[in-house]
PDB file of N, CA and C in Angstrom:
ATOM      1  N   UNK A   1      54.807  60.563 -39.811  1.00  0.00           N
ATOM      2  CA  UNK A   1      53.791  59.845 -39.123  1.00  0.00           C
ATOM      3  C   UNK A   1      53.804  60.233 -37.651  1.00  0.00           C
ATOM      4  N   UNK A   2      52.596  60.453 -37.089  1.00  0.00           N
ATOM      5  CA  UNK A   2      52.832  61.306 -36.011  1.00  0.00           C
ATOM      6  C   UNK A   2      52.795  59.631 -34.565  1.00  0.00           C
ATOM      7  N   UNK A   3      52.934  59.601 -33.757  1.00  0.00           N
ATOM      8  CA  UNK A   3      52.806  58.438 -32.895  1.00  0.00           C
ATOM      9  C   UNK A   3      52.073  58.797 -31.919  1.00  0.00           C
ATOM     10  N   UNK A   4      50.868  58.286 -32.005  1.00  0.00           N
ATOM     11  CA  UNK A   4      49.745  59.105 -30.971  1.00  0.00           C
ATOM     12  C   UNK A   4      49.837  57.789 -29.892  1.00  0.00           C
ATOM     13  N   UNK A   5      48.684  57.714 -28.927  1.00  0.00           N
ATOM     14  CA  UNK A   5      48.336  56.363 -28.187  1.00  0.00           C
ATOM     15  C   UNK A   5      47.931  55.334 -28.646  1.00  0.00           C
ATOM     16  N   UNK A   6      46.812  55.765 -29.113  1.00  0.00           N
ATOM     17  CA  UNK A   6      46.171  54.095 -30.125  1.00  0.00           C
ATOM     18  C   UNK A   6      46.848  54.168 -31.607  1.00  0.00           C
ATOM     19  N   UNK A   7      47.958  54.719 -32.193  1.00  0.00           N
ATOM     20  CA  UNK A   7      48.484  53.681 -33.178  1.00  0.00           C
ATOM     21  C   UNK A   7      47.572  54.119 -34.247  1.00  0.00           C
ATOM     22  N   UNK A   8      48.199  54.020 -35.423  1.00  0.00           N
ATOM     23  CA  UNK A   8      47.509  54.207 -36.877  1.00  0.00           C
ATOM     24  C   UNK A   8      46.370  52.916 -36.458  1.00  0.00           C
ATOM     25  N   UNK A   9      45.636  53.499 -38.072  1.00  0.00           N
ATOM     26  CA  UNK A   9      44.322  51.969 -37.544  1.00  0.00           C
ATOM     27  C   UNK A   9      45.164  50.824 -38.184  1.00  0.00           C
ATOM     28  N   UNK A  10      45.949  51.193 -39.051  1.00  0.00           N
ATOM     29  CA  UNK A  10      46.337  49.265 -39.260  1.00  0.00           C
ATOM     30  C   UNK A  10      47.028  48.528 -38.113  1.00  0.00           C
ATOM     31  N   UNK A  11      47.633  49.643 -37.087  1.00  0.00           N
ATOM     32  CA  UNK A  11      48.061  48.496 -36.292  1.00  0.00           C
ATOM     33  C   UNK A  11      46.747  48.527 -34.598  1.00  0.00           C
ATOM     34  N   UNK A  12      45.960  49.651 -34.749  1.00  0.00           N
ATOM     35  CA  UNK A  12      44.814  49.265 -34.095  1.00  0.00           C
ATOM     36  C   UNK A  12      43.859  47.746 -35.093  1.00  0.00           C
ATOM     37  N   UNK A  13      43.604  47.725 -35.890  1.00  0.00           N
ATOM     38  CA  UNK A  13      43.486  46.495 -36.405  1.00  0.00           C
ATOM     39  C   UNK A  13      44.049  45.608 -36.007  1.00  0.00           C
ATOM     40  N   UNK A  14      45.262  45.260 -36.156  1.00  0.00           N
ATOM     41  CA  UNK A  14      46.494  44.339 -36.283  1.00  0.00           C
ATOM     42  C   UNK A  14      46.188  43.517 -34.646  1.00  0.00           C
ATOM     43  N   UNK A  15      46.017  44.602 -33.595  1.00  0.00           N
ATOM     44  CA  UNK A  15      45.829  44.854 -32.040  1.00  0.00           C
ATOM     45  C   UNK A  15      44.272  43.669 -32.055  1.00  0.00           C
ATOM     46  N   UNK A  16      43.593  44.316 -32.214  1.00  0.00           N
ATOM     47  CA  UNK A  16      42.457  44.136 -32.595  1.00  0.00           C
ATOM     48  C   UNK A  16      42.221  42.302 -32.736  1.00  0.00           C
ATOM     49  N   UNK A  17      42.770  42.157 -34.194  1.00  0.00           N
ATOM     50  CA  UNK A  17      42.976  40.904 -34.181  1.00  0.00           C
ATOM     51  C   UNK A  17      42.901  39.703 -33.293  1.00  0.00           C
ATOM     52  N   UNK A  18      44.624  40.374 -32.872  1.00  0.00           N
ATOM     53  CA  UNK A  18      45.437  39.377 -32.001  1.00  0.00           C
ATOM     54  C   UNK A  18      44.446  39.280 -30.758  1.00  0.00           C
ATOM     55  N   UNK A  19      44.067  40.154 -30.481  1.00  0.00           N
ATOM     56  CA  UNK A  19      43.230  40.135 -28.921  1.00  0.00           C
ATOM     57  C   UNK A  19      41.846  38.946 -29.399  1.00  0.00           C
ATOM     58  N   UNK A  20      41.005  39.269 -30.581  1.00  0.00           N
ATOM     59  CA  UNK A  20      40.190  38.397 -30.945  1.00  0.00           C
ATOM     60  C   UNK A  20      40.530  36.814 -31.270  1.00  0.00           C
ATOM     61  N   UNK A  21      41.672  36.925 -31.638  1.00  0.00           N
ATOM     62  CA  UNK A  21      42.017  35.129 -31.358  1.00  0.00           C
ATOM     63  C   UNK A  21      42.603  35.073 -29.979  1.00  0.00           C
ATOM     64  N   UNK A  22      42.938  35.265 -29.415  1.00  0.00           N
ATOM     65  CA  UNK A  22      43.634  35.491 -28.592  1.00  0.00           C
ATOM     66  C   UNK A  22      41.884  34.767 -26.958  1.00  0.00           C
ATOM     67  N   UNK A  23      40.757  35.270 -27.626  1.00  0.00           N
ATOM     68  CA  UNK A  23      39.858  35.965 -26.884  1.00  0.00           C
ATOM     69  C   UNK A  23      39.107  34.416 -27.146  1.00  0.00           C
ATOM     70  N   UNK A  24      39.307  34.087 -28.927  1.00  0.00           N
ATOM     71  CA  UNK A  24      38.720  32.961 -29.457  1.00  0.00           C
ATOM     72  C   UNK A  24      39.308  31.696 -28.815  1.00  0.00           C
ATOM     73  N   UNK A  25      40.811  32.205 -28.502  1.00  0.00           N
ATOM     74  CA  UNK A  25      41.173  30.133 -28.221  1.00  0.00           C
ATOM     75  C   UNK A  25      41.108  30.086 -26.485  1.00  0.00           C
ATOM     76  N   UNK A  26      40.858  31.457 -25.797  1.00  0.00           N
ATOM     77  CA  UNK A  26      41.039  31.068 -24.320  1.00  0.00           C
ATOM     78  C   UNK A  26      39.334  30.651 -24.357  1.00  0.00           C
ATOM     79  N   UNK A  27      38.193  30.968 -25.281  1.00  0.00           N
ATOM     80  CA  UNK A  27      36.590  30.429 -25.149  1.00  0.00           C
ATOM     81  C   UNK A  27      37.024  28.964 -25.514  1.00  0.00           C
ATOM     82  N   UNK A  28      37.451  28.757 -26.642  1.00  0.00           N
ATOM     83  CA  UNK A  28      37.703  27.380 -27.206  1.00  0.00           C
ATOM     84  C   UNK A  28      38.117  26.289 -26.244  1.00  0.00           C
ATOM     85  N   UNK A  29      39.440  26.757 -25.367  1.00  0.00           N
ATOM     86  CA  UNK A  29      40.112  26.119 -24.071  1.00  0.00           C
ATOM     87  C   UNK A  29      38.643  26.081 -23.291  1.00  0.00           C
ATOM     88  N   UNK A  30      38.065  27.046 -23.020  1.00  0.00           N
ATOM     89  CA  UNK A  30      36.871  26.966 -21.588  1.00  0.00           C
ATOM     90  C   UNK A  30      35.928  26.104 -21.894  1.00  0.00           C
ATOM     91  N   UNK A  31      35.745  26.068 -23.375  1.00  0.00           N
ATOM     92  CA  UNK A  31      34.093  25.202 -23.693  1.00  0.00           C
ATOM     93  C   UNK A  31      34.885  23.611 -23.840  1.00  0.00           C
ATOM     94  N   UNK A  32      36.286  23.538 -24.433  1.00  0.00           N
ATOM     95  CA  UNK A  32      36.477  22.100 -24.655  1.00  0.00           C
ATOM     96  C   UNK A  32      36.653  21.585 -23.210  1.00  0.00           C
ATOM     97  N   UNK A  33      37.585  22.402 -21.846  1.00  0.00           N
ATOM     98  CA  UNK A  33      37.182  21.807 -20.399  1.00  0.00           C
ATOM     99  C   UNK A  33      35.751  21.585 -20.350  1.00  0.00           C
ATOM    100  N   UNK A  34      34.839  22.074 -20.233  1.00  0.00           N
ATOM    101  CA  UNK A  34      33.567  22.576 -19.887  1.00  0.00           C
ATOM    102  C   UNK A  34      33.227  21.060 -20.612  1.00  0.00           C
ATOM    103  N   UNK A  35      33.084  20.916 -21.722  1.00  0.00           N
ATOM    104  CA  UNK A  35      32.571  19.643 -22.170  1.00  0.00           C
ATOM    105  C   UNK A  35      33.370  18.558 -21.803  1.00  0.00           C
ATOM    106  N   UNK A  36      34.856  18.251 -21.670  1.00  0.00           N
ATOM    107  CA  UNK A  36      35.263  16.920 -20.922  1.00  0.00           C
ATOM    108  C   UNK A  36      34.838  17.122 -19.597  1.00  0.00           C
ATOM    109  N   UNK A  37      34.620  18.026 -18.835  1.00  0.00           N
ATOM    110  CA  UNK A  37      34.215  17.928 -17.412  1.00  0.00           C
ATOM    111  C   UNK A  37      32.463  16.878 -17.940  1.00  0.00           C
ATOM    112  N   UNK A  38      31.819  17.500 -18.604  1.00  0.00           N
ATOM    113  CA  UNK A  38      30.603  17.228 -18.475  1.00  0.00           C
ATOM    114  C   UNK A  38      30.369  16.096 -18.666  1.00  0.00           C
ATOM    115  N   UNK A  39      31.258  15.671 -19.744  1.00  0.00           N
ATOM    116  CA  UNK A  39      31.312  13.930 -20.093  1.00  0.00           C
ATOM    117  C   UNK A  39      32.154  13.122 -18.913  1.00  0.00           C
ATOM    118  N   UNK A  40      33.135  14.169 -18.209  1.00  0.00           N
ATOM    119  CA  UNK A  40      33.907  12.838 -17.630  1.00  0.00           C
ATOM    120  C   UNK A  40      33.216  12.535 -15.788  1.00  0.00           C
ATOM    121  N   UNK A  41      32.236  13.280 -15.929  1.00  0.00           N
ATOM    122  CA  UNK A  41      31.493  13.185 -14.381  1.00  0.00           C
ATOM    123  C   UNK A  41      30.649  11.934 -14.533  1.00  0.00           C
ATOM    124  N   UNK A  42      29.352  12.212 -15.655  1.00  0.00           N
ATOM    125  CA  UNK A  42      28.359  11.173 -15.714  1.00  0.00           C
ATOM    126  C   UNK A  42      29.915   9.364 -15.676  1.00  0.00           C
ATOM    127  N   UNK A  43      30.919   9.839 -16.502  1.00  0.00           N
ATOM    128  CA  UNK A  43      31.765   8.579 -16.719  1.00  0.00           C
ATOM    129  C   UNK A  43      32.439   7.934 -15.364  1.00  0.00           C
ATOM    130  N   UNK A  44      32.919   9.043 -14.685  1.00  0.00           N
ATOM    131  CA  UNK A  44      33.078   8.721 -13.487  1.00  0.00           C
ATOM    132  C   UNK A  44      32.073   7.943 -12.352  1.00  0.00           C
ATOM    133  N   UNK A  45      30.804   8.704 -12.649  1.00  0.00           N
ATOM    134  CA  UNK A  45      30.008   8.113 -11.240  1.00  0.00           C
ATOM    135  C   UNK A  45      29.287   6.625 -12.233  1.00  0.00           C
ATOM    136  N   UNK A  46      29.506   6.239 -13.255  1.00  0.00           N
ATOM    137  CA  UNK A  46      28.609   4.788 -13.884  1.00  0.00           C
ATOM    138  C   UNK A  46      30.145   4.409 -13.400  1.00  0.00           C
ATOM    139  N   UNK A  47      31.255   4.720 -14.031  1.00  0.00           N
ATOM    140  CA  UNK A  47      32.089   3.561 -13.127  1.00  0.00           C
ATOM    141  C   UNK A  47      32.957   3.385 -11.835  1.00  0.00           C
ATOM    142  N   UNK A  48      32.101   3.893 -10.890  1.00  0.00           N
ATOM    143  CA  UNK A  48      31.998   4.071  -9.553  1.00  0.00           C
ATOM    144  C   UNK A  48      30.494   3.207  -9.294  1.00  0.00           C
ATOM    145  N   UNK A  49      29.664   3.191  -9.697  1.00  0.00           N
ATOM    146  CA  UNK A  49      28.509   2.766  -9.379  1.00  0.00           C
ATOM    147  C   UNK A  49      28.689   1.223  -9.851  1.00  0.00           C
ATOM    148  N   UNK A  50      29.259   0.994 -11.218  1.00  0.00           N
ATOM    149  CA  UNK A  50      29.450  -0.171 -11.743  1.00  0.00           C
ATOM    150  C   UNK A  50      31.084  -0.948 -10.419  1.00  0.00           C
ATOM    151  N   UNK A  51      31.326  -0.532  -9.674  1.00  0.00           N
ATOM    152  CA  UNK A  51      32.202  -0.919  -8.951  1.00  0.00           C
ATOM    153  C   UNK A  51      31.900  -1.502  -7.752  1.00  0.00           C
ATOM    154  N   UNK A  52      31.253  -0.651  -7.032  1.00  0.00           N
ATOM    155  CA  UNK A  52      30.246  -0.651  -6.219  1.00  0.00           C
ATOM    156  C   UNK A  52      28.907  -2.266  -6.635  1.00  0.00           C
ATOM    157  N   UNK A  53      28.228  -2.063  -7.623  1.00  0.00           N
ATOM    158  CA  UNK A  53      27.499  -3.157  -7.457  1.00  0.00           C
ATOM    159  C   UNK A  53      28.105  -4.454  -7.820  1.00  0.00           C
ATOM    160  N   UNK A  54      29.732  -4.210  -8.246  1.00  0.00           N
ATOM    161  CA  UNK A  54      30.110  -5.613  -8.560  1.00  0.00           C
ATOM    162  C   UNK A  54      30.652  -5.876  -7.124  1.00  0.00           C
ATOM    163  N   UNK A  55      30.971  -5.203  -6.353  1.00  0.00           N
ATOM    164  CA  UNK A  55      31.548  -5.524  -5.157  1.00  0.00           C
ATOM    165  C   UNK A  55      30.260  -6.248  -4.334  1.00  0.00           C
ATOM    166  N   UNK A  56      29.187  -5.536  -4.481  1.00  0.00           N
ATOM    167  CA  UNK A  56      28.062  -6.262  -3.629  1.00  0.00           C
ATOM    168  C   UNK A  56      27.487  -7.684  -4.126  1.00  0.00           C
ATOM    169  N   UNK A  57      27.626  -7.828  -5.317  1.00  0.00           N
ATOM    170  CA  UNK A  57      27.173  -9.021  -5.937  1.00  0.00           C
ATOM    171  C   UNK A  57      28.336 -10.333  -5.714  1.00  0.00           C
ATOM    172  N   UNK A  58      29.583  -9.877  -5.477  1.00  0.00           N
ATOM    173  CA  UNK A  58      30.507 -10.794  -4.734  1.00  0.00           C
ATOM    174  C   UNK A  58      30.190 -11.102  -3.265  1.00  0.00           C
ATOM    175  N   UNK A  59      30.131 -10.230  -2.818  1.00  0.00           N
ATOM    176  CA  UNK A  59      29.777 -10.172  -1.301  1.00  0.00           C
ATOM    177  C   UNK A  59      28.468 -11.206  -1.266  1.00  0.00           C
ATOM    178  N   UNK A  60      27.270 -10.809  -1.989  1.00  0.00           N
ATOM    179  CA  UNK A  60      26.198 -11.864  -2.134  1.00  0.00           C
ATOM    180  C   UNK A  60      26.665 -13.640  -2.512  1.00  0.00           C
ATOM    181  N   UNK A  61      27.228 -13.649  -3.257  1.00  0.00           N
ATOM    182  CA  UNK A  61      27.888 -14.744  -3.804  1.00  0.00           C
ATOM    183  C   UNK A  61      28.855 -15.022  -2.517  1.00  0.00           C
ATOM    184  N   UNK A  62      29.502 -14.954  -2.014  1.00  0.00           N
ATOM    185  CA  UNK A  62      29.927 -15.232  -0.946  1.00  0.00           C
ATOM    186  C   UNK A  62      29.263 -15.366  -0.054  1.00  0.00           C
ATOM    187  N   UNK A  63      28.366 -15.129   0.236  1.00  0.00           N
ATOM    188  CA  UNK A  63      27.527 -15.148   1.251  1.00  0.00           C
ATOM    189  C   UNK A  63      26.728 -16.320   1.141  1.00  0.00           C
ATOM    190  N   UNK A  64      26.060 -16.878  -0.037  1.00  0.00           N
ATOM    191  CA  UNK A  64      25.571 -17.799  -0.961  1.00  0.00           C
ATOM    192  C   UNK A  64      26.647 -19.574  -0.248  1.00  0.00           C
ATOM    193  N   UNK A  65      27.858 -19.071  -1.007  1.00  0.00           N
ATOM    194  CA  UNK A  65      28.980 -19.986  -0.964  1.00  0.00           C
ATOM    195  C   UNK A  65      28.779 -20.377   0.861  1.00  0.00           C
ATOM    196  N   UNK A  66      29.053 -19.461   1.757  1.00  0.00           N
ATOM    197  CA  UNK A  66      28.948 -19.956   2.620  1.00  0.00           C
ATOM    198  C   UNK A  66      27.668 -20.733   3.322  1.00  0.00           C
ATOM    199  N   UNK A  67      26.485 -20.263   3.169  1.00  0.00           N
ATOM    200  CA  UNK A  67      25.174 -20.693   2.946  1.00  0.00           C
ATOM    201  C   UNK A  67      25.401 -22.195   2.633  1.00  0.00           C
ATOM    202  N   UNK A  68      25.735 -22.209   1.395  1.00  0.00           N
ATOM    203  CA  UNK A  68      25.420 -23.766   1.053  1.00  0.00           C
ATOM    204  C   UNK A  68      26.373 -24.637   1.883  1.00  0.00           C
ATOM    205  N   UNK A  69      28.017 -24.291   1.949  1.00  0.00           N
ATOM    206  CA  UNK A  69      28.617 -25.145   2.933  1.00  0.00           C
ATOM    207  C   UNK A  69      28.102 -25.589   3.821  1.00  0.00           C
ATOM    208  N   UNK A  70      27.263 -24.597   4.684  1.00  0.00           N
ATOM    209  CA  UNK A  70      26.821 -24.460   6.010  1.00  0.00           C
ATOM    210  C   UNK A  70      25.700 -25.963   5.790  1.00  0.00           C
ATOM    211  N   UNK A  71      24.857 -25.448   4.682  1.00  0.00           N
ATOM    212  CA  UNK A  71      23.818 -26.554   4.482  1.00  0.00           C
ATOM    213  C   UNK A  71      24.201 -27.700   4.370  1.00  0.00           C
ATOM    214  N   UNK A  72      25.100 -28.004   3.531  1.00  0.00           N
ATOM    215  CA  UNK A  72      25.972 -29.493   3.334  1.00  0.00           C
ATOM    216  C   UNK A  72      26.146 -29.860   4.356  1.00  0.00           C
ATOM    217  N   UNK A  73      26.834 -29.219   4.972  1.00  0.00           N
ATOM    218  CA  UNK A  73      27.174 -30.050   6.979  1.00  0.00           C
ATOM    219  C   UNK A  73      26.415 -30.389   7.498  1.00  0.00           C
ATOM    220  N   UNK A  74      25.255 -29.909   7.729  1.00  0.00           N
ATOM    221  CA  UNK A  74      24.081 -29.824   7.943  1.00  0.00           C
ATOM    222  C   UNK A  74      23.362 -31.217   7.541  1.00  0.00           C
ATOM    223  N   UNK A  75      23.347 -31.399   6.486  1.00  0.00           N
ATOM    224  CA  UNK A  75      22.922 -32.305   5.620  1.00  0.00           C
ATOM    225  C   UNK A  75      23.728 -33.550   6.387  1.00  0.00           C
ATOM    226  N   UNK A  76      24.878 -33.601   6.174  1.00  0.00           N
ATOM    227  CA  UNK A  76      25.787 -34.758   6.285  1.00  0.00           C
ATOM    228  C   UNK A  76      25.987 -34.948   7.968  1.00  0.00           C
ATOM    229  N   UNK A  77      25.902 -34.050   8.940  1.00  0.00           N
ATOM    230  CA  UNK A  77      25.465 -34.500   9.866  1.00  0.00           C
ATOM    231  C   UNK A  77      24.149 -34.865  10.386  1.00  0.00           C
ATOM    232  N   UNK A  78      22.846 -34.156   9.889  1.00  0.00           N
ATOM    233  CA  UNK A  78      21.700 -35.447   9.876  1.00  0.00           C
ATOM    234  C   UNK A  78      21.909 -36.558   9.185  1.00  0.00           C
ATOM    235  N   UNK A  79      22.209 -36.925   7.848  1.00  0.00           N
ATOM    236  CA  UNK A  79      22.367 -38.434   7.756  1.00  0.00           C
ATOM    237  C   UNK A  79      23.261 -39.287   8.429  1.00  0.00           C
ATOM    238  N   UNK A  80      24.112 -38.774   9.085  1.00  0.00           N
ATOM    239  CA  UNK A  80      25.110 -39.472   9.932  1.00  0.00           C
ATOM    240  C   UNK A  80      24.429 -40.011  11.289  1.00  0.00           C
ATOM    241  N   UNK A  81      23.510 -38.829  11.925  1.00  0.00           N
ATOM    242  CA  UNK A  81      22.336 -38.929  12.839  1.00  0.00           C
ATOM    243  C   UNK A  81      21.325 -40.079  12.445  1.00  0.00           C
ATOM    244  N   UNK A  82      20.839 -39.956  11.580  1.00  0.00           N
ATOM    245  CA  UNK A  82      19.540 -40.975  10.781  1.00  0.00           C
ATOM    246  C   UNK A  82      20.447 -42.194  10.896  1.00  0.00           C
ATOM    247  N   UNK A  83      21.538 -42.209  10.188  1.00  0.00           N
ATOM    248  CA  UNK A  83      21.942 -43.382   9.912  1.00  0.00           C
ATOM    249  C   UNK A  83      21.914 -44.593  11.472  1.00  0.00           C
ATOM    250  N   UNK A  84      22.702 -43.780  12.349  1.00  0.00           N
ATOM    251  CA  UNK A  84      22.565 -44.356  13.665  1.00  0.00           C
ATOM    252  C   UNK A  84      21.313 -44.544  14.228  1.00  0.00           C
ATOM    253  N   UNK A  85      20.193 -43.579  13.773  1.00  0.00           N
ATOM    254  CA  UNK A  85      18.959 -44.413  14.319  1.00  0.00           C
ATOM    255  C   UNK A  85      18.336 -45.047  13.438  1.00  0.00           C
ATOM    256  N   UNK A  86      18.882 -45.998  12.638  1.00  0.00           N
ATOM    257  CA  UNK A  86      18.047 -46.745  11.886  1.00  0.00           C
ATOM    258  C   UNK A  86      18.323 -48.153  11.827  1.00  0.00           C
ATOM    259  N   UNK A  87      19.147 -48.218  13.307  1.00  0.00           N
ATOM    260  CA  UNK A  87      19.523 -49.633  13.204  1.00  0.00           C
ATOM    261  C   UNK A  87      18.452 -50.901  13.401  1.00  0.00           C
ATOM    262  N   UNK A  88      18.746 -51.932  13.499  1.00  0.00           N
ATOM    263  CA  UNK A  88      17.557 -53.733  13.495  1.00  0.00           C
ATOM    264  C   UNK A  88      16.991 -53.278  14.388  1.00  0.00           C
ATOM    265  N   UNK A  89      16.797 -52.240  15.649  1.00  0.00           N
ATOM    266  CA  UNK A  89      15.937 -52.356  15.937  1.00  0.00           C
ATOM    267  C   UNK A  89      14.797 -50.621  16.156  1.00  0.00           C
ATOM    268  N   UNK A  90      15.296 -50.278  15.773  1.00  0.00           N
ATOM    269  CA  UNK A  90      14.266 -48.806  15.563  1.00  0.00           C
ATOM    270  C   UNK A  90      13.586 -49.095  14.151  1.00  0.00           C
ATOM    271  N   UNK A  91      14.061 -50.201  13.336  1.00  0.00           N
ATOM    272  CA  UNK A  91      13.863 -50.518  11.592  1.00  0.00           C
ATOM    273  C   UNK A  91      12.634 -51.416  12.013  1.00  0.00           C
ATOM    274  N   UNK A  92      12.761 -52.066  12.629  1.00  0.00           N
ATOM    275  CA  UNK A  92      11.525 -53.644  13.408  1.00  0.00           C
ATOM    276  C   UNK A  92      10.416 -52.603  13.186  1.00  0.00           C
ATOM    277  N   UNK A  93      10.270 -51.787  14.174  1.00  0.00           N
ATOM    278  CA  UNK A  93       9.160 -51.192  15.003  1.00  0.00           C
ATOM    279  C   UNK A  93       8.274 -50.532  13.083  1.00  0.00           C
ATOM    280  N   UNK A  94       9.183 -49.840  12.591  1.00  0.00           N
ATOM    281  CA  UNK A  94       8.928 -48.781  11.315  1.00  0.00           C
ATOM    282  C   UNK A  94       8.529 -50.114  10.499  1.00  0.00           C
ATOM    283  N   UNK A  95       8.881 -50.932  10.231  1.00  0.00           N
ATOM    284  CA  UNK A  95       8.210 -52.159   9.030  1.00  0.00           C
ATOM    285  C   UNK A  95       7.056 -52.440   9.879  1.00  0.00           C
ATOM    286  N   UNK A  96       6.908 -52.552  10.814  1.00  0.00           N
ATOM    287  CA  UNK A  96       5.888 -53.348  11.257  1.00  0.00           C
ATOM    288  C   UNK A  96       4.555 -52.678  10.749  1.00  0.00           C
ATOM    289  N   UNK A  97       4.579 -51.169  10.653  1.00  0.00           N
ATOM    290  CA  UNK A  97       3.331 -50.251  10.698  1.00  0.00           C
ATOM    291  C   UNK A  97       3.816 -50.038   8.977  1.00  0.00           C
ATOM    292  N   UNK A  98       4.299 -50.669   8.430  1.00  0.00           N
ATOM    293  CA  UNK A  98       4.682 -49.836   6.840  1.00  0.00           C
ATOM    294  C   UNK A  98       3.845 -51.793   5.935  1.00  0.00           C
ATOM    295  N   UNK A  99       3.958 -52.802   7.245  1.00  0.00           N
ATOM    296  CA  UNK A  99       3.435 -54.114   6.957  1.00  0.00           C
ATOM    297  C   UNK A  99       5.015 -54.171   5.807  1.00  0.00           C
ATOM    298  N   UNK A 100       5.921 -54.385   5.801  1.00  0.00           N
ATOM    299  CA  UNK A 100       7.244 -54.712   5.605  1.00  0.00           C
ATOM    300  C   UNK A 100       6.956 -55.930   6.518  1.00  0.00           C
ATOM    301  N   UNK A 101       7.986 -57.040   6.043  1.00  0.00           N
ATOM    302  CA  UNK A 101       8.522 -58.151   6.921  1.00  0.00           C
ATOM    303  C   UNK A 101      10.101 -58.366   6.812  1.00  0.00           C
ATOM    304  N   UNK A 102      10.584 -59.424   7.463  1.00  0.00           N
ATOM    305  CA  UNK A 102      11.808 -59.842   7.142  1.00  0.00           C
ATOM    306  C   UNK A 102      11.778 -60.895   6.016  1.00  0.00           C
ATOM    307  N   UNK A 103      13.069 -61.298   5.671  1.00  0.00           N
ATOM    308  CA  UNK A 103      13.083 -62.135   4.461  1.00  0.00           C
ATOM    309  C   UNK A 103      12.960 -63.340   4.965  1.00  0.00           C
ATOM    310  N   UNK A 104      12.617 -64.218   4.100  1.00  0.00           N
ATOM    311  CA  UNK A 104      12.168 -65.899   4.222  1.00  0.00           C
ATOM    312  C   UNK A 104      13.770 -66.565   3.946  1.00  0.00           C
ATOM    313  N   UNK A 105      14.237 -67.466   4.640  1.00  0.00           N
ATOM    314  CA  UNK A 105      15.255 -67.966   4.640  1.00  0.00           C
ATOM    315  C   UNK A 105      15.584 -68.323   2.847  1.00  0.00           C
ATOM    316  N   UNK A 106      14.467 -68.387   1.915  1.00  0.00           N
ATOM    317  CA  UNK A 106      14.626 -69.164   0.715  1.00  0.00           C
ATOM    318  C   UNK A 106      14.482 -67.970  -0.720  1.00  0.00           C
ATOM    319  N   UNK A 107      14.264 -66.197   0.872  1.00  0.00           N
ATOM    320  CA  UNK A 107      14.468 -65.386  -0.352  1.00  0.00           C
ATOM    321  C   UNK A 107      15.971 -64.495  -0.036  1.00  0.00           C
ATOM    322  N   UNK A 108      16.520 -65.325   0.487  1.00  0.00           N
ATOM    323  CA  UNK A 108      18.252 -64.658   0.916  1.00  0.00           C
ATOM    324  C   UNK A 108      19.256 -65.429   0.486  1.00  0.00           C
ATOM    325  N   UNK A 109      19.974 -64.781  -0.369  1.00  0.00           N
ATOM    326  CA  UNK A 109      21.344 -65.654  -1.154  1.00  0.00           C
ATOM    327  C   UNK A 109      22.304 -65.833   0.043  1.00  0.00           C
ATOM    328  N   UNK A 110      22.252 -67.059   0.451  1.00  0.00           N
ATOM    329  CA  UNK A 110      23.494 -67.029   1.002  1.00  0.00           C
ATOM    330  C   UNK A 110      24.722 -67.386   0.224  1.00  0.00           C
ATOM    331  N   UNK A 111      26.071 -66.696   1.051  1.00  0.00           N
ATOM    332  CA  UNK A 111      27.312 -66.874   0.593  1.00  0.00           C
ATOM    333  C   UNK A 111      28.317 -67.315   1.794  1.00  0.00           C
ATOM    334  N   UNK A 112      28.751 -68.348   1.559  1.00  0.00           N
ATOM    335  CA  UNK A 112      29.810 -68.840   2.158  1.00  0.00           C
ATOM    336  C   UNK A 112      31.360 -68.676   1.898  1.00  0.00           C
ATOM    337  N   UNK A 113      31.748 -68.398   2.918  1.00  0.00           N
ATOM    338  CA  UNK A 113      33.469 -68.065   2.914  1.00  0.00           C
ATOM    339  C   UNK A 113      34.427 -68.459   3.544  1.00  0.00           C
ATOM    340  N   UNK A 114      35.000 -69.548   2.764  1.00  0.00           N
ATOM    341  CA  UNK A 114      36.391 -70.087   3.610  1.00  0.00           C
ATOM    342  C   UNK A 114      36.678 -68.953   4.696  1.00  0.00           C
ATOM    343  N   UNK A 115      37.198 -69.822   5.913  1.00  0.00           N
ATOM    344  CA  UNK A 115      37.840 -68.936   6.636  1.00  0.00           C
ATOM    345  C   UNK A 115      39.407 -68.334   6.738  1.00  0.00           C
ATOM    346  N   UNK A 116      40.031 -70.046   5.825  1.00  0.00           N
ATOM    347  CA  UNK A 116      41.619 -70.031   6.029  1.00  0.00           C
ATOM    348  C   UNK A 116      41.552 -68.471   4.291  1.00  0.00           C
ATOM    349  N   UNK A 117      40.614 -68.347   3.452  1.00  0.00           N
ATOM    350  CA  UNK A 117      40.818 -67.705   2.941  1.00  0.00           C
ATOM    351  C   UNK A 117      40.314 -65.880   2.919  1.00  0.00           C
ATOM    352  N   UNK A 118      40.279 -65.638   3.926  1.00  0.00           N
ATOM    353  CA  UNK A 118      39.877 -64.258   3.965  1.00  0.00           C
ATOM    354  C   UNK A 118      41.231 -63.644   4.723  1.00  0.00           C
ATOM    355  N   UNK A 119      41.151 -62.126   4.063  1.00  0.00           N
ATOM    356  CA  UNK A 119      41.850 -61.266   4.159  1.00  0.00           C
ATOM    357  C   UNK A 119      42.254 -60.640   5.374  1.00  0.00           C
ATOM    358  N   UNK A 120      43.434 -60.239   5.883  1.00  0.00           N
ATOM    359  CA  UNK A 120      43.430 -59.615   7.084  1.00  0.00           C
ATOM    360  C   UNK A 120      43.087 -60.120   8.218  1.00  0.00           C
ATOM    361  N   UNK A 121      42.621 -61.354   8.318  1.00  0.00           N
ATOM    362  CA  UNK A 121      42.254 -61.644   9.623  1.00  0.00           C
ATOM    363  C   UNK A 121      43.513 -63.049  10.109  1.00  0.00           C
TER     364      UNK A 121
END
């Protein structure tokens, strides 16, 4: 058998082969990256985006939360306000134009209270 450069053909075959799988699993490796890249981008930026709008929808909600506190105070210091101007005599003036009166001595329950029996004093 003489030993030239390229080898009888069975082991130019043999050559052959190995290079074709060889050729097959480094495509196989490139297309299976190639497709997790492709899937894992769109996956990446929905949950980046889904991160993002939950962060803003807290931020809103917080913002909300403080809002209403703000309003409550708000609230509870005008009625605290009202309350002080609504005493016997800023109340006189407002019945008078609403035709309100005061009560008739015989439409007011009175209640009487020992003195030796009350509390704290």
């Amino acid at each position: 058998m003489s030993n030239t450069v390229n080898g009888n053909p069975a082991e130019r075959a043999g050559r052959a082969a190995k290079t074709a799988r060889r050729l097959r699993r480094d495509r196989e490796r490139v297309v299976g990256l190639a497709g997790a890249v492709v899937l894992a981008i769109p996956l990446l930026f929905a949950a980046v985006w889904t991160r993002n709008e939950v962060s803003r929808e807290l931020r809103d909600r917080d913002a909300l939360y403080a809002e209403r506190d703000s309003l409550e105070t708000q609230v509870m210091l005008l009625s605290w306000k009202e309350s002080r101007l609504t005493g016997w005599e800023a109340l006189q003036d407002r019945l008078g134009r609403t035709g309100l009166r005061p009560p008739k001595r015989d439409e007011v329950q009175w209640v009487n209270v020992d003195p030796s029996r009350r509390k704290g004093g």
